[in-house]
Protein backbone atom coordinates (compact mmCIF):
# COMPACT_ATOMS: atom_id res chain seq x y z
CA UNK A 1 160.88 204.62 118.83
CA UNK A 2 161.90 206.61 121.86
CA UNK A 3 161.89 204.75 125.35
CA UNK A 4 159.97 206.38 128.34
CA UNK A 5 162.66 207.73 131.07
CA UNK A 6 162.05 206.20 134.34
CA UNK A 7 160.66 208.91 137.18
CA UNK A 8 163.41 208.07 139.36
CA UNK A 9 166.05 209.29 136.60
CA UNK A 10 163.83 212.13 135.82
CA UNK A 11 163.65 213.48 139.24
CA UNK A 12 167.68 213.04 139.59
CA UNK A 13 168.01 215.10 136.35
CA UNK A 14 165.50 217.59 137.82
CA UNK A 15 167.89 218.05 140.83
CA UNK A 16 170.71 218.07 138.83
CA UNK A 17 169.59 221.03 136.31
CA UNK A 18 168.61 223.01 139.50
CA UNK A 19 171.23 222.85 141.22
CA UNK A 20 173.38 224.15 138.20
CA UNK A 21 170.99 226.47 136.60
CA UNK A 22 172.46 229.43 138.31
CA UNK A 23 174.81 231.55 135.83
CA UNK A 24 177.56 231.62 138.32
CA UNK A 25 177.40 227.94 138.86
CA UNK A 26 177.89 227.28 135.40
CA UNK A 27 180.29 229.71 134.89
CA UNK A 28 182.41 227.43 137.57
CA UNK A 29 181.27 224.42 135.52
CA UNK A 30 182.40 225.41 132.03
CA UNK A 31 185.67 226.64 133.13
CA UNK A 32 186.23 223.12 135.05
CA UNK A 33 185.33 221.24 131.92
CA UNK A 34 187.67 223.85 129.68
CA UNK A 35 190.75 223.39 132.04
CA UNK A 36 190.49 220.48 134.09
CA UNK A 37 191.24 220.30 137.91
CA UNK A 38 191.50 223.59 139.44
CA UNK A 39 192.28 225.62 142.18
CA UNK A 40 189.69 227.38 144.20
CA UNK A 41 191.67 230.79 143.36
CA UNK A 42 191.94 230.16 139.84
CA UNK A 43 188.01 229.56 139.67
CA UNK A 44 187.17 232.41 141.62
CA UNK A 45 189.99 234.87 139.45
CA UNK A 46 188.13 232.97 136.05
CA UNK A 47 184.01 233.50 137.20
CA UNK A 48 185.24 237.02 139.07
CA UNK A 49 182.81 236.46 141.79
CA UNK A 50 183.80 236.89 145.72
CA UNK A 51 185.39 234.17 147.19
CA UNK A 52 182.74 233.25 149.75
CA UNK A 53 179.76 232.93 146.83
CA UNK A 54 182.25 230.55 145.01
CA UNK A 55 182.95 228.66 147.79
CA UNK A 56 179.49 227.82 148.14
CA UNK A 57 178.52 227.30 145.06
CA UNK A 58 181.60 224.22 144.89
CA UNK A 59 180.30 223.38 148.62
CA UNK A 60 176.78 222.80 147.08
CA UNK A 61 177.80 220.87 144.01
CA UNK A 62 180.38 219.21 145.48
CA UNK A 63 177.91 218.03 148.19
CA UNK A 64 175.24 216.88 145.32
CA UNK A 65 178.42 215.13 143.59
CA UNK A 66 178.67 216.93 140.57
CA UNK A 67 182.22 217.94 141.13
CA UNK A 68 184.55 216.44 143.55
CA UNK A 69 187.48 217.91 145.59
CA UNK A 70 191.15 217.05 146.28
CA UNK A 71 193.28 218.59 148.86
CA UNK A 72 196.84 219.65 147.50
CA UNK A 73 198.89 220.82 150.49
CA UNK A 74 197.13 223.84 151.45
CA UNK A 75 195.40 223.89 148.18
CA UNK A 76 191.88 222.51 147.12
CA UNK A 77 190.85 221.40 143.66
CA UNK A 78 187.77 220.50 142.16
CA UNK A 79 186.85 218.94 139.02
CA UNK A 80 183.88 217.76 137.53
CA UNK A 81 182.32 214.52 139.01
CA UNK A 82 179.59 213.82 136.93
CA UNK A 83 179.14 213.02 132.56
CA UNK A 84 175.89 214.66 132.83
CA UNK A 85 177.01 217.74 134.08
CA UNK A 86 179.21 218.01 130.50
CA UNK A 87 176.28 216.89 128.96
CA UNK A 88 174.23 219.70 129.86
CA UNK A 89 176.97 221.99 129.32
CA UNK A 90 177.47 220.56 125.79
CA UNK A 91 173.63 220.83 124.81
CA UNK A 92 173.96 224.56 126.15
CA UNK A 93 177.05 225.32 123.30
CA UNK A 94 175.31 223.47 120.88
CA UNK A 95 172.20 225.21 121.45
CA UNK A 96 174.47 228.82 121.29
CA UNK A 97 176.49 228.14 118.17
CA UNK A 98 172.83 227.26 116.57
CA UNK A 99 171.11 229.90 117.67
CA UNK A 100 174.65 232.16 116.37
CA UNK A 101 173.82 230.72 112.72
């Protein structure tokens, strides 16, 4: 038997899958998962979006702590902060390669 989810997780969850259900943003979020820690220029060359959009979009899931940030010199790097983040990206593939068959 399946237990109930608490409200309180649900409405996290709900913030969560908002927050990332933009394409762009999960662009950003698969390629973090596929390489690891990256630089903000090697995300924005990857997605191919303008600089200032992909800022923001790390600003905002940074801020919601999805994916967290570490200064290199001049550099900054983000990589993913939270296992439910992967999670949802996993159920997406899963959820492709099915549909593919």
């Amino acid at each position: 038997m399946k237990n109930k989810l608490p409200l309180s997780f649900l409405a996290k969850m709900a913030d969560v899958i908002k927050l990332i259900g933009h394409p762009q943003r999960l662009q950003i979020l698969e390629h973090l998962d596929l390489h690891g820690e990256c630089r903000v220029s090697d995300i924005v060359e990857a997605v191919g979006g303008q600089q200032g959009a992909i800022s923001q979009h790390l600003n905002k899931m940074r801020r919601a702590g999805i994916i967290e940030c570490q200064r290199h010199g001049k550099q900054v790097c983000y990589k993913i902060a939270a296992a439910n983040a992967i999670t949802i990206l996993n159920c997406l593939r899963k959820n492709h390669c099915q549909a593919g068959k």
